[in-house]
PDB file of N, CA and C in Angstrom:
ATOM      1  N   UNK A   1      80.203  96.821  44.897  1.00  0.00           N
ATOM      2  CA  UNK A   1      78.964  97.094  44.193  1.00  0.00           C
ATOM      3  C   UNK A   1      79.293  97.974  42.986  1.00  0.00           C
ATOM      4  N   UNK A   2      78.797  97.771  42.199  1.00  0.00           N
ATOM      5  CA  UNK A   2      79.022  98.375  40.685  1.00  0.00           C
ATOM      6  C   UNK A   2      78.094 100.050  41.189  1.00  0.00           C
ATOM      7  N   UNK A   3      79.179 100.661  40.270  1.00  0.00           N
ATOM      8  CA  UNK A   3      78.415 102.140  40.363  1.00  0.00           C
ATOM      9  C   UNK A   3      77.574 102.614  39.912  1.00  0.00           C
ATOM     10  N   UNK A   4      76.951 101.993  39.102  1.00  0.00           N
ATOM     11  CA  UNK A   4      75.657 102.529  38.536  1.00  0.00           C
ATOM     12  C   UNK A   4      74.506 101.782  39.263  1.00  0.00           C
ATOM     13  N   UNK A   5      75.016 100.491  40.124  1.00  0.00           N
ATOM     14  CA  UNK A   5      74.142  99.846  40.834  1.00  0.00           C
ATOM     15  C   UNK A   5      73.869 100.824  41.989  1.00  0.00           C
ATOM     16  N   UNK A   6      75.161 101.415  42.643  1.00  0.00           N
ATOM     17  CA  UNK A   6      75.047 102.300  43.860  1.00  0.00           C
ATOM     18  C   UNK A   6      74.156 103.387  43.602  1.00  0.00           C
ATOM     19  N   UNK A   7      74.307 104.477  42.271  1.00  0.00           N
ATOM     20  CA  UNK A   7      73.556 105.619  41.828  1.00  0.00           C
ATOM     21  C   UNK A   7      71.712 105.253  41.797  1.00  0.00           C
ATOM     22  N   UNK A   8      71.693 104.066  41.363  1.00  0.00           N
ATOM     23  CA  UNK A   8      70.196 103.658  41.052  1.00  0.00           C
ATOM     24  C   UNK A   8      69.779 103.298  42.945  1.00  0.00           C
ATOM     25  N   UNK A   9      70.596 102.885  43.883  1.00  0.00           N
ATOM     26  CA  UNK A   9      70.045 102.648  45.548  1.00  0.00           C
ATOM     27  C   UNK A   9      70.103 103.953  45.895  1.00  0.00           C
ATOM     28  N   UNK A  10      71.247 104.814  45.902  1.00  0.00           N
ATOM     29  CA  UNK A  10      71.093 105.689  46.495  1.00  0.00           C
ATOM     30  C   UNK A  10      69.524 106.684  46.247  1.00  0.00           C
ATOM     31  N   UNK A  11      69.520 106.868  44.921  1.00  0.00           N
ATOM     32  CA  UNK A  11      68.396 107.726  44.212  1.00  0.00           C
ATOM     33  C   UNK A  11      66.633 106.785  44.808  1.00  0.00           C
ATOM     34  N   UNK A  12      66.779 105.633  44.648  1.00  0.00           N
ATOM     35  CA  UNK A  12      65.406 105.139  44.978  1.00  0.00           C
ATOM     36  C   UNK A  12      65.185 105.598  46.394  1.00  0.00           C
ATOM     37  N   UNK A  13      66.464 105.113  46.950  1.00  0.00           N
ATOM     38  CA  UNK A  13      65.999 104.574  48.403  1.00  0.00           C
ATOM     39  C   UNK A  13      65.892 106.442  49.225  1.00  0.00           C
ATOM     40  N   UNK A  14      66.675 106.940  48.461  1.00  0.00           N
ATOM     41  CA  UNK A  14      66.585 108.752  48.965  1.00  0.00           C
ATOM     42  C   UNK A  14      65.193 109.394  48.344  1.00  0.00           C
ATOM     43  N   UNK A  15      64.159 109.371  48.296  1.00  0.00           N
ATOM     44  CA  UNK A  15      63.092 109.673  47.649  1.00  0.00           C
ATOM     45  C   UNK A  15      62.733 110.063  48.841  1.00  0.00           C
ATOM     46  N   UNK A  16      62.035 111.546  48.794  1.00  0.00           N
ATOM     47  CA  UNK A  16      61.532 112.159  50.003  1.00  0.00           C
ATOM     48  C   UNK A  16      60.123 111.332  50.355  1.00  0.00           C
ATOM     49  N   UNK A  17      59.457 111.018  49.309  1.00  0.00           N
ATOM     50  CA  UNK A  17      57.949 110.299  49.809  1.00  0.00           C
ATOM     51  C   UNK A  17      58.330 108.821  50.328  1.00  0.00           C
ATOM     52  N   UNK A  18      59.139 108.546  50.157  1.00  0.00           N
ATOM     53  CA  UNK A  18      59.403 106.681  50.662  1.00  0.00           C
ATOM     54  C   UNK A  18      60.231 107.183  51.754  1.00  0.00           C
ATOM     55  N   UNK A  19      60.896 107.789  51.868  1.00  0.00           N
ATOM     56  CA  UNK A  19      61.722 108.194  53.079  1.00  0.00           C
ATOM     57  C   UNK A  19      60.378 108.948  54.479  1.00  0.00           C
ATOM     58  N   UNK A  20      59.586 109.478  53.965  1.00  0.00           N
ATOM     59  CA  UNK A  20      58.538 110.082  54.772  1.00  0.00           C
ATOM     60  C   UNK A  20      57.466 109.042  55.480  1.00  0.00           C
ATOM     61  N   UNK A  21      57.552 108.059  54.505  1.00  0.00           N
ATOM     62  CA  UNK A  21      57.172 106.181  55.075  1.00  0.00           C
ATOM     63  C   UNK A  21      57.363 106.124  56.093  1.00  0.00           C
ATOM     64  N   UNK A  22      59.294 105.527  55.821  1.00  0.00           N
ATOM     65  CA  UNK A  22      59.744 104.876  56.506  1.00  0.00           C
ATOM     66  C   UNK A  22      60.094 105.434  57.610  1.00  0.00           C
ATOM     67  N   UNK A  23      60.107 107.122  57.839  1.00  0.00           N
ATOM     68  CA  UNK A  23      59.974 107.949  59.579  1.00  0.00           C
ATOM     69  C   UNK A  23      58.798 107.415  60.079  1.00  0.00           C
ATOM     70  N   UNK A  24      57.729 107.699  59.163  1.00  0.00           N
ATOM     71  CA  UNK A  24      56.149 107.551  60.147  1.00  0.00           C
ATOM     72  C   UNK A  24      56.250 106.101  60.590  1.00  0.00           C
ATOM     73  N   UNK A  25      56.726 105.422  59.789  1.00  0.00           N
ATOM     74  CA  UNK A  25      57.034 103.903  60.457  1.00  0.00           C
ATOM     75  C   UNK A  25      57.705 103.616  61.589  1.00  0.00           C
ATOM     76  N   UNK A  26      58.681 103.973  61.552  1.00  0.00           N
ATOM     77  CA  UNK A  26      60.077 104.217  63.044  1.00  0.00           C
ATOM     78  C   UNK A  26      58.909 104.832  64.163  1.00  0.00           C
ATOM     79  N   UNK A  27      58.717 105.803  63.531  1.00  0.00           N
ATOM     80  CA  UNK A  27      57.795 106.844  64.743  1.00  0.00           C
ATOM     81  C   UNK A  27      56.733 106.274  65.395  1.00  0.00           C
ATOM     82  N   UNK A  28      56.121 105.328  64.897  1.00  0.00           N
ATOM     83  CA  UNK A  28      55.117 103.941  65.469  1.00  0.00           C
ATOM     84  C   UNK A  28      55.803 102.818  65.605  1.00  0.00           C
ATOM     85  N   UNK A  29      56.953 102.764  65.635  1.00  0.00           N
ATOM     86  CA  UNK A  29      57.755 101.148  65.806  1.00  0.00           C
ATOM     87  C   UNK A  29      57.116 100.114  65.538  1.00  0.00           C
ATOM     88  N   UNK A  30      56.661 100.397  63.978  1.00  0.00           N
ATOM     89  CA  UNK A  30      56.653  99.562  62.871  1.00  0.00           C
ATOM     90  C   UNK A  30      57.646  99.128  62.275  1.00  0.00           C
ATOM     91  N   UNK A  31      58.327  98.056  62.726  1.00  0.00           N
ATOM     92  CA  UNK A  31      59.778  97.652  62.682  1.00  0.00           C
ATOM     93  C   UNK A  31      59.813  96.574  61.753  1.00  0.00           C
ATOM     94  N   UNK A  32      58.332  95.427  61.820  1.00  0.00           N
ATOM     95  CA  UNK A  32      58.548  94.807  60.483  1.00  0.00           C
ATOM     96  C   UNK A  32      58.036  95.320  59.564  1.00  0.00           C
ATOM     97  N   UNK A  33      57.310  96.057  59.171  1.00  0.00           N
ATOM     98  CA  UNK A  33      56.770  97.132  58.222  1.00  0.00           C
ATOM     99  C   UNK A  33      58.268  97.763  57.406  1.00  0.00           C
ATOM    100  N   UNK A  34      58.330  98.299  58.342  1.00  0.00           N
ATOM    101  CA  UNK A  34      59.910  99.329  57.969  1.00  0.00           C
ATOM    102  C   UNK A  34      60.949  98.495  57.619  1.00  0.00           C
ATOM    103  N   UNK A  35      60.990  97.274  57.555  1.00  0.00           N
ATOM    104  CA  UNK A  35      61.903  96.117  57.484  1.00  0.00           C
ATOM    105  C   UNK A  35      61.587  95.480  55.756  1.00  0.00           C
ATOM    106  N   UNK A  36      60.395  95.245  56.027  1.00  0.00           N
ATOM    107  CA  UNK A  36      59.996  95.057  54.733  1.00  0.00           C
ATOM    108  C   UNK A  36      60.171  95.723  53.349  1.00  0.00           C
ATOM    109  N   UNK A  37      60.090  96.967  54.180  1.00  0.00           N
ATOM    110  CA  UNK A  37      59.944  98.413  52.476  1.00  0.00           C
ATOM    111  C   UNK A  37      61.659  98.529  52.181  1.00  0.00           C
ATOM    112  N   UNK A  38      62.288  98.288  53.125  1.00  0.00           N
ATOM    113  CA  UNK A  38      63.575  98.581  53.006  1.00  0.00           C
ATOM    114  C   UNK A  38      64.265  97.025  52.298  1.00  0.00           C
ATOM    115  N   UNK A  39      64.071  96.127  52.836  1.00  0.00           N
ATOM    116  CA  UNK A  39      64.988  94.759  52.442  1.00  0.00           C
ATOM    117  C   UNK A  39      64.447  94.427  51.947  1.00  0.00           C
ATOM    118  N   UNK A  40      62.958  94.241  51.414  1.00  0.00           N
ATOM    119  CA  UNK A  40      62.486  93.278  50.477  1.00  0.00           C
ATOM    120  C   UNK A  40      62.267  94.151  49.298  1.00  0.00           C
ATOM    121  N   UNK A  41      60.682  95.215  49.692  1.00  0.00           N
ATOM    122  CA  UNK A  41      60.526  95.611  48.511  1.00  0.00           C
ATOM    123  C   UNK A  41      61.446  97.146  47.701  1.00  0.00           C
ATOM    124  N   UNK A  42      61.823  97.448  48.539  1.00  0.00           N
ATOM    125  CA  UNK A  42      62.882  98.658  47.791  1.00  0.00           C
ATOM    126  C   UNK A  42      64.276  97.574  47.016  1.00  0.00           C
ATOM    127  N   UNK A  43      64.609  96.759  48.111  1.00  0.00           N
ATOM    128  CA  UNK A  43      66.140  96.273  47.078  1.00  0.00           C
ATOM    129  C   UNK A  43      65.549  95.579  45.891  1.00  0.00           C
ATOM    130  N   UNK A  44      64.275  94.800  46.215  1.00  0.00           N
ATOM    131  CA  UNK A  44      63.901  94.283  44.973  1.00  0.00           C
ATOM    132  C   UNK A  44      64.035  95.053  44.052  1.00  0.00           C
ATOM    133  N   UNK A  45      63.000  96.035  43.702  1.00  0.00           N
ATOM    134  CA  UNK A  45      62.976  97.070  42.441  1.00  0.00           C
ATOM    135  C   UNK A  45      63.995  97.959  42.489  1.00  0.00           C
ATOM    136  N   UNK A  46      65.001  97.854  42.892  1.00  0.00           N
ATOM    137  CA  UNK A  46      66.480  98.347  42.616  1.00  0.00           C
ATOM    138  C   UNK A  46      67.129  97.585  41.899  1.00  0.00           C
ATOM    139  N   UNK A  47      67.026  96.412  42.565  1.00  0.00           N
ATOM    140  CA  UNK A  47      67.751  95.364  41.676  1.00  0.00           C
ATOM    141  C   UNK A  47      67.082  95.038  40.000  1.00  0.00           C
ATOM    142  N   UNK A  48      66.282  94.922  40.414  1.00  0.00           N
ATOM    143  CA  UNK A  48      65.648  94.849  39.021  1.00  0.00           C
ATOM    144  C   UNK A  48      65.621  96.117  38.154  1.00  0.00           C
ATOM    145  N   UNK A  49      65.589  97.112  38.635  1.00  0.00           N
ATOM    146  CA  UNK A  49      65.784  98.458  37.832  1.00  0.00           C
ATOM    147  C   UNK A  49      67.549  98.156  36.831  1.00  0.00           C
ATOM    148  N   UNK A  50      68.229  97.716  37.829  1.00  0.00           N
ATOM    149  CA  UNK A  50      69.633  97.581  37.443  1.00  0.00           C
ATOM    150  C   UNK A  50      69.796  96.564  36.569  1.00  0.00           C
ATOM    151  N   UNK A  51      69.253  95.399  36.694  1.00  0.00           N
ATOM    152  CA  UNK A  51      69.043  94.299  35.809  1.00  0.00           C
ATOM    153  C   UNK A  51      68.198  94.470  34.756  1.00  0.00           C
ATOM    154  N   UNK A  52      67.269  95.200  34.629  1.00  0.00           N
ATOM    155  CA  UNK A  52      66.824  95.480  32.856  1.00  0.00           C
ATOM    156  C   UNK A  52      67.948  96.747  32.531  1.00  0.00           C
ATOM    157  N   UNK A  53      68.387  97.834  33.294  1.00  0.00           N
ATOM    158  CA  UNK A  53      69.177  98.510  32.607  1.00  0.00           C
ATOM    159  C   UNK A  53      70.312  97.754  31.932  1.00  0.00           C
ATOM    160  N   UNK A  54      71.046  96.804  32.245  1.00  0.00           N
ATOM    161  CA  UNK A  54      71.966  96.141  31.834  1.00  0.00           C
ATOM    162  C   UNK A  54      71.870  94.673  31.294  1.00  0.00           C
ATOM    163  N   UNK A  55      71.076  94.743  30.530  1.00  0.00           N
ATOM    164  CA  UNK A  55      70.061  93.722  29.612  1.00  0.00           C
ATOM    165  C   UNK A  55      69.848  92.324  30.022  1.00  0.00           C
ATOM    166  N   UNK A  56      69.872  92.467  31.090  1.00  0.00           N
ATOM    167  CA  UNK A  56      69.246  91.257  32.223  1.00  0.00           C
ATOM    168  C   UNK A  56      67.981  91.023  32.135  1.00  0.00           C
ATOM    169  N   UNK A  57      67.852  89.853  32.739  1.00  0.00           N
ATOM    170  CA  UNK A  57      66.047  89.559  32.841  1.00  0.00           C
ATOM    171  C   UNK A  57      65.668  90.362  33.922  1.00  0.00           C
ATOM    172  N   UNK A  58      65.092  90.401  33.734  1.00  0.00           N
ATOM    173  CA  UNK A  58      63.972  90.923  34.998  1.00  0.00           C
ATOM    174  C   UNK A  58      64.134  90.457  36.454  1.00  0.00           C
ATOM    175  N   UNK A  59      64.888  91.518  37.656  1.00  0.00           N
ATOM    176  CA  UNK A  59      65.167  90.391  38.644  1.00  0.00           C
ATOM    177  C   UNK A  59      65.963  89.684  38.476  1.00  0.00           C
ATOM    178  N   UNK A  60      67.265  89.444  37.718  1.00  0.00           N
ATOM    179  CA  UNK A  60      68.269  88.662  37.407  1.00  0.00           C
ATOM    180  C   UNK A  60      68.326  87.802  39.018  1.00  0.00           C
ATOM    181  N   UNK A  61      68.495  86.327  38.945  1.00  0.00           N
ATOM    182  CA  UNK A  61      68.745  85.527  40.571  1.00  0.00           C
ATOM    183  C   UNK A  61      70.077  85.898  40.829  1.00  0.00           C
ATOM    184  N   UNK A  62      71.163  85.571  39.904  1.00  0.00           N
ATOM    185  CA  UNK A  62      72.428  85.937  40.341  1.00  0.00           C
ATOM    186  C   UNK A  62      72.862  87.499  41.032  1.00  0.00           C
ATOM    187  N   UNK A  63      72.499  88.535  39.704  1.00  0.00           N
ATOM    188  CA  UNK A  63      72.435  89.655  40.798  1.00  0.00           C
ATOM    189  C   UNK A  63      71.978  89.730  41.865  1.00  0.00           C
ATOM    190  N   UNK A  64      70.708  89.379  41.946  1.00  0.00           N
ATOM    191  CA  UNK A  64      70.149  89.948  43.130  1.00  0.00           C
ATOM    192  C   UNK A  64      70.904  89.178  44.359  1.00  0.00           C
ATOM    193  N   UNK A  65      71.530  87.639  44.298  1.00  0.00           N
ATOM    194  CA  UNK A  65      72.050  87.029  45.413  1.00  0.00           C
ATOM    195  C   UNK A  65      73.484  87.971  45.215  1.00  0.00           C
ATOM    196  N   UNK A  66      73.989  88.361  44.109  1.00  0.00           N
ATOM    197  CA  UNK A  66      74.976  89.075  44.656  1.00  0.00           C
ATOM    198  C   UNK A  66      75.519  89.898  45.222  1.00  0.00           C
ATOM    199  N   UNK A  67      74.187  90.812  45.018  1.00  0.00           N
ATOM    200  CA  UNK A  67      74.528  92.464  45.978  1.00  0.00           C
ATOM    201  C   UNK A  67      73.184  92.566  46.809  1.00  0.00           C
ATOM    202  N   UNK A  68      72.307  91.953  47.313  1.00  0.00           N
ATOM    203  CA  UNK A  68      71.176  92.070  47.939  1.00  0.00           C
ATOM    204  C   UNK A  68      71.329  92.728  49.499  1.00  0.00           C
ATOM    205  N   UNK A  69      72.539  92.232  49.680  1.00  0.00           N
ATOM    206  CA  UNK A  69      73.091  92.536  51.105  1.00  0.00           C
ATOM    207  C   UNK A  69      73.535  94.210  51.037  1.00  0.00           C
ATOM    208  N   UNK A  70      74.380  94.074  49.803  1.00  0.00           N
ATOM    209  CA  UNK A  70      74.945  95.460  49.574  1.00  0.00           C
ATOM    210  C   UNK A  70      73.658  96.653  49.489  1.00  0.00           C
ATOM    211  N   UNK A  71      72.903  95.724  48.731  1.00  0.00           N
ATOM    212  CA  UNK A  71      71.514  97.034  48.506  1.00  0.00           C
ATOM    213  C   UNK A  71      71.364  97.416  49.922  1.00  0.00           C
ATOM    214  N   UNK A  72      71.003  96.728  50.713  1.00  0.00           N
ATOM    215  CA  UNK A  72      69.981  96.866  52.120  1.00  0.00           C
ATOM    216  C   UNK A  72      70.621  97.324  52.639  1.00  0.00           C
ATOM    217  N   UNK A  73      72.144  97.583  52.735  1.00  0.00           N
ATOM    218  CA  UNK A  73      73.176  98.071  53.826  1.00  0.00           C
ATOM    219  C   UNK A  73      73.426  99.381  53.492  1.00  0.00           C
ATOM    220  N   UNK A  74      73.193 100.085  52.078  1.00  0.00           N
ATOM    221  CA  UNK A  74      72.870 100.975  51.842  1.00  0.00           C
ATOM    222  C   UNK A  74      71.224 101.598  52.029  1.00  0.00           C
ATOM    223  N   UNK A  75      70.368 100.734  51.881  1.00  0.00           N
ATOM    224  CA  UNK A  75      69.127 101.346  52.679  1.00  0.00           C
ATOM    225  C   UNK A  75      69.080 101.618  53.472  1.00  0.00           C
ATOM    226  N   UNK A  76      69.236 100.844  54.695  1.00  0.00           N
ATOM    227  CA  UNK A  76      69.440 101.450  56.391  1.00  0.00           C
ATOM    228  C   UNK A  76      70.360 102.321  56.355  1.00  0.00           C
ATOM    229  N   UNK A  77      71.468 102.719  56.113  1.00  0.00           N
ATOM    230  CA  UNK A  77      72.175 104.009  56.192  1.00  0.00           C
ATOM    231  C   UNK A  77      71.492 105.171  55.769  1.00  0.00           C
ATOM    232  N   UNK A  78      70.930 105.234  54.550  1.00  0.00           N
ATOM    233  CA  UNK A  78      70.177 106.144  54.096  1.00  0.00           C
ATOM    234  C   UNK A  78      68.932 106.432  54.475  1.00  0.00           C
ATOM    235  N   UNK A  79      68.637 105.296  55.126  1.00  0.00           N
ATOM    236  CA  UNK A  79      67.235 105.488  56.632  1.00  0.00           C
ATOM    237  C   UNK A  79      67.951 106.406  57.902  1.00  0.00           C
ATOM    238  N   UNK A  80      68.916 105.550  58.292  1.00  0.00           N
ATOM    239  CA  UNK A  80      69.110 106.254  59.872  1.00  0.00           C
ATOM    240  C   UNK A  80      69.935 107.691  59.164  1.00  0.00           C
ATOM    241  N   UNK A  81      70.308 107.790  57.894  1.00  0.00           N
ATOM    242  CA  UNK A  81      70.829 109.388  58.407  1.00  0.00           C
ATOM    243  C   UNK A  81      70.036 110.479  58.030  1.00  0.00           C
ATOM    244  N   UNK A  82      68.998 110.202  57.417  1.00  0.00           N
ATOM    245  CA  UNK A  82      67.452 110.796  57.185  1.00  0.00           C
ATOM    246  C   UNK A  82      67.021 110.801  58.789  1.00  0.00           C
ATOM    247  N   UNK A  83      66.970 109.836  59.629  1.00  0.00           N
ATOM    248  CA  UNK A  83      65.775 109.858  60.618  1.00  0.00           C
ATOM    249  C   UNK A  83      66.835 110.651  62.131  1.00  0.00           C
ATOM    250  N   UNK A  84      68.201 110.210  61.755  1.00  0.00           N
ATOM    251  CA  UNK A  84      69.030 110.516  62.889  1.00  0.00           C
ATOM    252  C   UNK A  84      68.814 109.031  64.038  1.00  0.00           C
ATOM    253  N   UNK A  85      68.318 108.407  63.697  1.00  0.00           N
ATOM    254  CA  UNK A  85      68.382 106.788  64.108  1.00  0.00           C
ATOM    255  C   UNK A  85      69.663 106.449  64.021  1.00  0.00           C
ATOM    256  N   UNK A  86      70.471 105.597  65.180  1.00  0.00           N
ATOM    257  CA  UNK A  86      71.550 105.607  64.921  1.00  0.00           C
ATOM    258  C   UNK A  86      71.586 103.897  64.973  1.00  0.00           C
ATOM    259  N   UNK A  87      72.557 103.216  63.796  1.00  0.00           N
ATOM    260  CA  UNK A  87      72.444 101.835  63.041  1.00  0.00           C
ATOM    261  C   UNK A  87      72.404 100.663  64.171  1.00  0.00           C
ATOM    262  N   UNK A  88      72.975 101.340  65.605  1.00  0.00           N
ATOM    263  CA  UNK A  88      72.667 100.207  66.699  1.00  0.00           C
ATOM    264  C   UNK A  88      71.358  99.992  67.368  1.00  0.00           C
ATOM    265  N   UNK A  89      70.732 101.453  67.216  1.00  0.00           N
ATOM    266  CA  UNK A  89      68.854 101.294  67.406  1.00  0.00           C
ATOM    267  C   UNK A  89      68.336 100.281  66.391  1.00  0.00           C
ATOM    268  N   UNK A  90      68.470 101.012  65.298  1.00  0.00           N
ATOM    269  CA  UNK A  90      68.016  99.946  63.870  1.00  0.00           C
ATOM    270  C   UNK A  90      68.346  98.369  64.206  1.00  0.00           C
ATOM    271  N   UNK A  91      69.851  98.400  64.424  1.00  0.00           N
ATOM    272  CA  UNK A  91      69.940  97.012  64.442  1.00  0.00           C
ATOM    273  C   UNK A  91      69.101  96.028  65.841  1.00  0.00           C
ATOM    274  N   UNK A  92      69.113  96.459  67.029  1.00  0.00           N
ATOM    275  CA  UNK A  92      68.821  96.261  68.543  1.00  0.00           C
ATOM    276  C   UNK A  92      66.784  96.081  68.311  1.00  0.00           C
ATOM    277  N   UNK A  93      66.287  96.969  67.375  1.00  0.00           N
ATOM    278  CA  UNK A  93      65.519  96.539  67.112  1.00  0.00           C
ATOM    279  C   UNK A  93      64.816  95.669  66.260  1.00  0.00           C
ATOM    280  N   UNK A  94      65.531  95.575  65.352  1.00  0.00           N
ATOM    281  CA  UNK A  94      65.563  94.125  63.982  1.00  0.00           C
ATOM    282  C   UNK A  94      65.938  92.864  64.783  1.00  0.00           C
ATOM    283  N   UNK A  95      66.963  92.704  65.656  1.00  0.00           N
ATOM    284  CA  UNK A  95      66.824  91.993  66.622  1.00  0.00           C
ATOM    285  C   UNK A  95      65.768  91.349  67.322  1.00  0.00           C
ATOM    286  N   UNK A  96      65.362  92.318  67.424  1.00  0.00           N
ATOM    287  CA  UNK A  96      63.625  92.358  68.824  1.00  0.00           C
ATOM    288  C   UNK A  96      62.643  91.567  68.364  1.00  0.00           C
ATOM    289  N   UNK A  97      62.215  91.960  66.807  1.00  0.00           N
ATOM    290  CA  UNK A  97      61.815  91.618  65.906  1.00  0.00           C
ATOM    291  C   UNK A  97      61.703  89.961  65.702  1.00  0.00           C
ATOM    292  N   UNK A  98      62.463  90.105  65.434  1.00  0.00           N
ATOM    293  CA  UNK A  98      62.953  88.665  64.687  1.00  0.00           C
ATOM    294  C   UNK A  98      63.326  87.375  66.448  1.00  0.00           C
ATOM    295  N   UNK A  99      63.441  88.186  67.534  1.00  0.00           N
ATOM    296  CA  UNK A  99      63.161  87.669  68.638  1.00  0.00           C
ATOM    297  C   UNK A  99      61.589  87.050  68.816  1.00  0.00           C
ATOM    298  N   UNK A 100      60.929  88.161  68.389  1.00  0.00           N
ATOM    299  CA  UNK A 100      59.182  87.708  68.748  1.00  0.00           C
ATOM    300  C   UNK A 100      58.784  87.267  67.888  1.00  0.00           C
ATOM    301  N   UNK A 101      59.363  87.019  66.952  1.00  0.00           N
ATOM    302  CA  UNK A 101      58.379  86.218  65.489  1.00  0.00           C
ATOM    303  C   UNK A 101      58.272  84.692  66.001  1.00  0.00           C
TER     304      UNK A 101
END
């Protein structure tokens, strides 16, 4: 992942008010909720933050298929070490999830 891509995830996704979300979310096991803010709409506007900084369109498709994974894998880290959730809860329950859908 490019480093200015990493500086722009780390900084969004570390925001005390979106981080204060995504506890009250965990804390009600709101798991697709909390799934959502993290993989869809946070990497989105990361990615796209990174793609107009670097005179991309808006949402570039290629970026975003290129590091989309990378974004989110840095979101959940920066979730569970905020919440003290540890990445096999996170994961065991994204699981669960995606079991009952």
């Amino acid at each position: 992942m490019d480093q200015r891509l990493r500086e722009i995830a780390e900084y969004r996704y570390s925001q005390k008010a979106y981080l204060t979300v995504l506890f009250d979310l965990a804390l009600e096991e709101q798991w697709f909720d909390l799934q959502h803010m993290i993989q869809h709409d946070m990497a989105k506007a990361v990615i796209a933050d990174y793609s107009l900084e670097i005179g991309q369109d808006y949402l570039n498709q290629e970026l975003y298929f290129a590091y989309w994974e990378e974004v989110i894998q840095l979101g959940w880290d920066i979730f569970c070490r905020h919440t003290g959730l540890s990445r096999q809860k996170v994961d065991s329950s994204l699981a669960k999830l995606a079991a009952d859908i």
